[in-house]
N, C-alpha and C. Protein backbone atom coordinates (compact mmCIF):
# COMPACT_ATOMS: atom_id res chain seq x y z
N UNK A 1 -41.03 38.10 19.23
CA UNK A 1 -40.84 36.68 19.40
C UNK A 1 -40.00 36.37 20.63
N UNK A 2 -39.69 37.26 21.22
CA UNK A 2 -38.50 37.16 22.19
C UNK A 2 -39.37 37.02 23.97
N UNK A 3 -39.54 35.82 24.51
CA UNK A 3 -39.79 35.99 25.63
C UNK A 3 -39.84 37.52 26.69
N UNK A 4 -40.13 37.75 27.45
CA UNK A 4 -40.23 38.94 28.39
C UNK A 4 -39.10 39.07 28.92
N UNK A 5 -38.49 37.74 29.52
CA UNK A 5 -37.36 37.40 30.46
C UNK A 5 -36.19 37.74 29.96
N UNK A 6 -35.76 37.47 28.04
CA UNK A 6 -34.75 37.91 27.89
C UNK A 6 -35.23 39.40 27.30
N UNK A 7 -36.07 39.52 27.04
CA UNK A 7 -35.89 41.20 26.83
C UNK A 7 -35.47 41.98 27.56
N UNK A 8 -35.59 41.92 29.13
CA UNK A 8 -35.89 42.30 30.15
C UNK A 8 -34.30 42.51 30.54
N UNK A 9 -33.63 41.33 30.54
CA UNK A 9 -32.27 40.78 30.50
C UNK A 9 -31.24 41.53 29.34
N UNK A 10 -31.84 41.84 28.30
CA UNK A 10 -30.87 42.52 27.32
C UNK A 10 -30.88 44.11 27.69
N UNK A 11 -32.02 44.60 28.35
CA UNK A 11 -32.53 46.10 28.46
C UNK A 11 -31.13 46.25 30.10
N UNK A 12 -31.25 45.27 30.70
CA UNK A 12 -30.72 45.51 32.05
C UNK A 12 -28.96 45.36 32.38
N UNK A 13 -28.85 44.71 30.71
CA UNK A 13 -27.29 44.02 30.70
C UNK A 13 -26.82 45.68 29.88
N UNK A 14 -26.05 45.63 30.38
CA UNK A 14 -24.84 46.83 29.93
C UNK A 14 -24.21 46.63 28.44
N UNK A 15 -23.99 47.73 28.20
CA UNK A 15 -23.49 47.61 26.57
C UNK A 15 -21.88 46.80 26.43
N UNK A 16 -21.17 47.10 27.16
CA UNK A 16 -19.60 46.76 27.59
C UNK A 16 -20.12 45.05 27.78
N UNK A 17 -20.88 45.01 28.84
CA UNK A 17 -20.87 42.72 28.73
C UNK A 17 -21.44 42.69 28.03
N UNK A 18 -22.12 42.73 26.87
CA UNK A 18 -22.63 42.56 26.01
C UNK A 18 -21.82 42.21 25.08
N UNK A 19 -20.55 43.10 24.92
CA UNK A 19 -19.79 43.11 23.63
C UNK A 19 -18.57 42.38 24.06
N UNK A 20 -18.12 41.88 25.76
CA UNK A 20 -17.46 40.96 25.91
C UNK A 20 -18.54 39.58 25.49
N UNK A 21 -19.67 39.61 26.27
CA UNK A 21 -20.16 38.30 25.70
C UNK A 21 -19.76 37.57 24.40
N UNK A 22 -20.24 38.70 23.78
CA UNK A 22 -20.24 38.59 22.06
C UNK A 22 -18.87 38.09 21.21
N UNK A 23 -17.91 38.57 22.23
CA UNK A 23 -16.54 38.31 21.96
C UNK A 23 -16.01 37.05 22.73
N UNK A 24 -16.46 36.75 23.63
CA UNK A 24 -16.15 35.44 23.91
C UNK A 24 -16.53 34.36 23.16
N UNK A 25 -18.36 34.67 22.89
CA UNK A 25 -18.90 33.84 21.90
C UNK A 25 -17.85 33.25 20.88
N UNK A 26 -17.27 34.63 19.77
CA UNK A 26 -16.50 34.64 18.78
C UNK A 26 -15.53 33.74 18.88
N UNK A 27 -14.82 34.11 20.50
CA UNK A 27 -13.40 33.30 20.54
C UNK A 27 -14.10 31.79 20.84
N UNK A 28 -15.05 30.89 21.56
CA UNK A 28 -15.46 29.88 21.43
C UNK A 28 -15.46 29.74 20.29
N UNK A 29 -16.15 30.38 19.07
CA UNK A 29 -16.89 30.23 17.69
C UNK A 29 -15.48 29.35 16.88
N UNK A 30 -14.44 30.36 16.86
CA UNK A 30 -13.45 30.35 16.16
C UNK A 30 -12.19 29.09 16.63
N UNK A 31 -12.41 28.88 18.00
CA UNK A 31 -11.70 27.27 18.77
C UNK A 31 -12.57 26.18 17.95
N UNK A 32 -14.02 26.10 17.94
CA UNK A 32 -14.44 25.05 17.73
C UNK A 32 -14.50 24.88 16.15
N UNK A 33 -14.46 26.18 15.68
CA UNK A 33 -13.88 25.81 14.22
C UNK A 33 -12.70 24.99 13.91
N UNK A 34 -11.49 25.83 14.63
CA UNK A 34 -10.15 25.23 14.84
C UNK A 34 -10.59 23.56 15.10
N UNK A 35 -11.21 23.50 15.77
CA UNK A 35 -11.18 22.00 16.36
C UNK A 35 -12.05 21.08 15.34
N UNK A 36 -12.67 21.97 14.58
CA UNK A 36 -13.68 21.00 13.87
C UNK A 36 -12.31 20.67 12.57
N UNK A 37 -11.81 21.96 12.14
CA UNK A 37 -10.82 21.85 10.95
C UNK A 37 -9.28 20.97 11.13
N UNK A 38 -9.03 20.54 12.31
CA UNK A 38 -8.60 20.13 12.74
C UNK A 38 -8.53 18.71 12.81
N UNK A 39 -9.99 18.09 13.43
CA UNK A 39 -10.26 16.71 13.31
C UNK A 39 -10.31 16.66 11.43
N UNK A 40 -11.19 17.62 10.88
CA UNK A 40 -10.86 16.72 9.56
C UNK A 40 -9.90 16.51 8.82
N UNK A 41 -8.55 17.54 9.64
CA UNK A 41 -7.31 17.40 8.75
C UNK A 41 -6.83 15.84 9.21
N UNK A 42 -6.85 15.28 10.68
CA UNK A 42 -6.57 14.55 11.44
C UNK A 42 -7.48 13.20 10.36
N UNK A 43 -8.57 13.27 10.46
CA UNK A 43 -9.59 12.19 9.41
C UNK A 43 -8.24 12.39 8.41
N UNK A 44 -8.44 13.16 7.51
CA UNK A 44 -7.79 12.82 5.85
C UNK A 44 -6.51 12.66 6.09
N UNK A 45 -5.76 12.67 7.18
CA UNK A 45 -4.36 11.61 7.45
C UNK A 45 -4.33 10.43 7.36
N UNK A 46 -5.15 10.15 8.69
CA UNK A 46 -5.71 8.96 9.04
C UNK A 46 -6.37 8.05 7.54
N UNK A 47 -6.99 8.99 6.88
CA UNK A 47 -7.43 8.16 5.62
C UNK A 47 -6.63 8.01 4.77
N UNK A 48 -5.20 8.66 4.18
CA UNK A 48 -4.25 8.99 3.39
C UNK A 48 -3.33 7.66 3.92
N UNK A 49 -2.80 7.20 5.21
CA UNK A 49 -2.80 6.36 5.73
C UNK A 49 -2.94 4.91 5.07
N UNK A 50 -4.29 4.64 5.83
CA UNK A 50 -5.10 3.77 5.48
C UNK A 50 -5.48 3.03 3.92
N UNK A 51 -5.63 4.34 2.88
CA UNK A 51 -5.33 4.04 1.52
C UNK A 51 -3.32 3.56 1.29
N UNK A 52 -3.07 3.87 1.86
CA UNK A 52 -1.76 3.64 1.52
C UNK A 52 -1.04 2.56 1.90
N UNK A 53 -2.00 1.91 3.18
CA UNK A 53 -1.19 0.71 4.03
C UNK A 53 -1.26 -0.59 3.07
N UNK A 54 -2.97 -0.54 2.36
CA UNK A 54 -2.96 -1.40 1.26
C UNK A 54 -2.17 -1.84 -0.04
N UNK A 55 -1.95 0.07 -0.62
CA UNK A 55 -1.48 -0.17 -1.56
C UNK A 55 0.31 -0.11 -1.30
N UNK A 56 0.69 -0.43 0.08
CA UNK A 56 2.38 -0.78 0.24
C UNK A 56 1.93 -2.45 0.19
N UNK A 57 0.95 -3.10 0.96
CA UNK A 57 0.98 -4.28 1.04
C UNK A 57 1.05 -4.79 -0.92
N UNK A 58 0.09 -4.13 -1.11
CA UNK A 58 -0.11 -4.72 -3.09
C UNK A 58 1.11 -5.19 -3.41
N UNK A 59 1.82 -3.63 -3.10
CA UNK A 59 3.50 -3.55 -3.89
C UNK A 59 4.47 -4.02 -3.21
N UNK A 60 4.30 -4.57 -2.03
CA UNK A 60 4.91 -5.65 -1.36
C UNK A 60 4.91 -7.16 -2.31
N UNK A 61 3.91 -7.41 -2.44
CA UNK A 61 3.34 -8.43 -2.56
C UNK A 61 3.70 -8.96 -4.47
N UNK A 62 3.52 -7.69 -5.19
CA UNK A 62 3.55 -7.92 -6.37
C UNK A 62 5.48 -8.26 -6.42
N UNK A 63 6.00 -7.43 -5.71
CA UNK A 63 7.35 -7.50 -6.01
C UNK A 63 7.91 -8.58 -5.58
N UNK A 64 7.33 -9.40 -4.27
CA UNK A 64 7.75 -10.80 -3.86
C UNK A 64 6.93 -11.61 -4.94
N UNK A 65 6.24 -11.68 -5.45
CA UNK A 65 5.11 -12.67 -6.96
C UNK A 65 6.48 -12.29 -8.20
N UNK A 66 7.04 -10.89 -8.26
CA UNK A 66 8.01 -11.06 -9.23
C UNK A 66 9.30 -11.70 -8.87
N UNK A 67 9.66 -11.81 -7.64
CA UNK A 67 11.06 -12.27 -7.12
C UNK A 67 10.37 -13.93 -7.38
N UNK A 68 9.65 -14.41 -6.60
CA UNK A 68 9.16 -16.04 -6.87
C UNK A 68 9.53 -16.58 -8.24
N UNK A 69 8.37 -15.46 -9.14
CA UNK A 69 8.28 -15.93 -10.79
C UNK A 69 9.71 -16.08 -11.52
N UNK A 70 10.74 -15.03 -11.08
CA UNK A 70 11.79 -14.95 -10.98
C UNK A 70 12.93 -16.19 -11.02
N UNK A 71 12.61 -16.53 -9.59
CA UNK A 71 13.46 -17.83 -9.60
C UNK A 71 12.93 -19.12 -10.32
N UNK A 72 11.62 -19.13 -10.48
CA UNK A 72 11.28 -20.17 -10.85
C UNK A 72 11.66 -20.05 -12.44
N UNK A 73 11.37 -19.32 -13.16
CA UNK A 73 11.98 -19.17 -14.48
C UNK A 73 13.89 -19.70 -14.27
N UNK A 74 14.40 -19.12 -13.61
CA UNK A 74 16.03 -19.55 -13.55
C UNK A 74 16.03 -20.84 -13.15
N UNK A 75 14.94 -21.55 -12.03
CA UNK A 75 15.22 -22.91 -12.20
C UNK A 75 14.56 -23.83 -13.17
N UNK A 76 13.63 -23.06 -13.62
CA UNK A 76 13.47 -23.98 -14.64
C UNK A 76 14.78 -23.48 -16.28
N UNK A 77 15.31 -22.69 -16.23
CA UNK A 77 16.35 -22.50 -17.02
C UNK A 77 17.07 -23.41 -17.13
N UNK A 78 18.05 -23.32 -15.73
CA UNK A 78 18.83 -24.26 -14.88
C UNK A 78 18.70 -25.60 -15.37
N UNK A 79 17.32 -25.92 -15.06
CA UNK A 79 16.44 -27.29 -15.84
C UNK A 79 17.29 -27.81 -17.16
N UNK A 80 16.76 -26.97 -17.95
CA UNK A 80 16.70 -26.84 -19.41
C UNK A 80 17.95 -27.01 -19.89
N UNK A 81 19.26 -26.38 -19.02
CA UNK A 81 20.51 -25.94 -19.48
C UNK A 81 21.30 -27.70 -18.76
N UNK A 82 20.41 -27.82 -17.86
CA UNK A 82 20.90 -29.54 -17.39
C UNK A 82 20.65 -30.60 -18.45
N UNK A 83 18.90 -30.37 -18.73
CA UNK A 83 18.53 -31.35 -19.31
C UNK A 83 19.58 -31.21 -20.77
N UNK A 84 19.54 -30.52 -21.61
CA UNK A 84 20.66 -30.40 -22.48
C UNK A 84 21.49 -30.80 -22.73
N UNK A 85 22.74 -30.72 -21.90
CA UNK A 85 23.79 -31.17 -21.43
C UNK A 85 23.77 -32.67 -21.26
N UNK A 86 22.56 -33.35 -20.19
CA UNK A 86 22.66 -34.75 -20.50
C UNK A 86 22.24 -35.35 -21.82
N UNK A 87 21.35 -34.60 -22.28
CA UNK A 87 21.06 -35.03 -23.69
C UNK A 87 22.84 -35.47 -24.38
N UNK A 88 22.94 -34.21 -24.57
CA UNK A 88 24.22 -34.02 -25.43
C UNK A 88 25.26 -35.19 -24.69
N UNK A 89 25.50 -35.52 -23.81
CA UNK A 89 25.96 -36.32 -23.38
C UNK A 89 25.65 -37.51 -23.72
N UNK A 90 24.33 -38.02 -23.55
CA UNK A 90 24.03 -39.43 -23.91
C UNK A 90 24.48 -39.53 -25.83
N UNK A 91 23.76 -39.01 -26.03
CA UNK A 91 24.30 -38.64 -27.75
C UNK A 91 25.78 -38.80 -28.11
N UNK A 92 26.54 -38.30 -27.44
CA UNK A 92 27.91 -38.66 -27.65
C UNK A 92 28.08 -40.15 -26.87
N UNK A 93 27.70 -40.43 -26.05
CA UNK A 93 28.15 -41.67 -25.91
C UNK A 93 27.31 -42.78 -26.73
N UNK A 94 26.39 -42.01 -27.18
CA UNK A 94 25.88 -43.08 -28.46
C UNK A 94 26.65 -43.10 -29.42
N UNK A 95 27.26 -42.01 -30.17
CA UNK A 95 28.05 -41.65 -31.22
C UNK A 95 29.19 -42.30 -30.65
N UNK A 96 29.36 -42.79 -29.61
CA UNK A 96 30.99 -43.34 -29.28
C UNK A 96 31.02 -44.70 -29.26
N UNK A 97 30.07 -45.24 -28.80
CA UNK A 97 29.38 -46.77 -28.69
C UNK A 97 28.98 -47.16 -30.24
N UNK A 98 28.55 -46.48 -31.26
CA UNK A 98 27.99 -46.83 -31.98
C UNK A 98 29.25 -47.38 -33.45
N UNK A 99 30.66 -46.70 -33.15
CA UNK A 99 31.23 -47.46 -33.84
C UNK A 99 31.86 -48.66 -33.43
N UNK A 100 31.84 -48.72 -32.51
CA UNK A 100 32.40 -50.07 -31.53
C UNK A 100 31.37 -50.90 -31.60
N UNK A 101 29.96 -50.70 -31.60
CA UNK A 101 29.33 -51.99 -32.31
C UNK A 101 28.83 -52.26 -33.94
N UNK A 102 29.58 -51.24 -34.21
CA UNK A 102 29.54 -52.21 -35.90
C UNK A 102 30.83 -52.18 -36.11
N UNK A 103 32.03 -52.15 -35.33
CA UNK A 103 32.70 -53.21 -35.18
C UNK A 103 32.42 -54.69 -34.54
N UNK A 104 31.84 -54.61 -33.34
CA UNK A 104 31.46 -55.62 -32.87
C UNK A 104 30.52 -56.82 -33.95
N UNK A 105 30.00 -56.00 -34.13
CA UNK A 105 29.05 -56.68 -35.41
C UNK A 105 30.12 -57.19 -36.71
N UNK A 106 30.87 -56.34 -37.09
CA UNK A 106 31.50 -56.91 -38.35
C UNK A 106 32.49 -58.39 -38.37
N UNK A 107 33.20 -58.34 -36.74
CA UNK A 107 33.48 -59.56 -36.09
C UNK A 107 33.39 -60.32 -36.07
């Protein structure tokens, strides 16, 4: 199956370049492995990365949604602990007003 030209070429090439050839081949063989194993370590960084930039933004995001929910619960506490207070307030000044007009009334 082998053309004439390289037969011709393997019969005429020396055993010694032959087995440097062969060995250079190897050392190319074994760089472009390096280089192939290489880019994909370089990819699955790059992708390790990338999955991760999202899930800091998520947990960014969830932890500022809990700081928000956060305050808003304390002001509406805040609310609650006001509204109260005036309650209780008006109430006593009803309870304070309220015998002064049935005095007023009994008058």
């Amino acid at each position: 199956m082998m053309n004439s030209h390289t037969h011709c070429r393997h019969q005429t090439t020396p055993l010694r370049s032959r087995m440097e050839q062969l060995c250079l081949r190897q050392q190319l063989l074994k760089q472009y492995i390096r280089q192939q194993l290489l880019k994909q370590y370089i990819r699955q960084q790059l992708l390790k990365q990338y999955i991760r930039q999202p899930l800091l933004k998520q947990y960014i995001h969830q932890q500022l949604l809990k700081q928000y929910i956060g305050q808003q619960l304390l002001k509406q506490y805040i609310r609650q602990q006001l509204l109260k207070q005036y309650i209780r307030q008006q109430l006593l000044k009803q309870d304070i007003r309220q015998p002064l007009l049935k005095q007023d009334i009994r008058q």
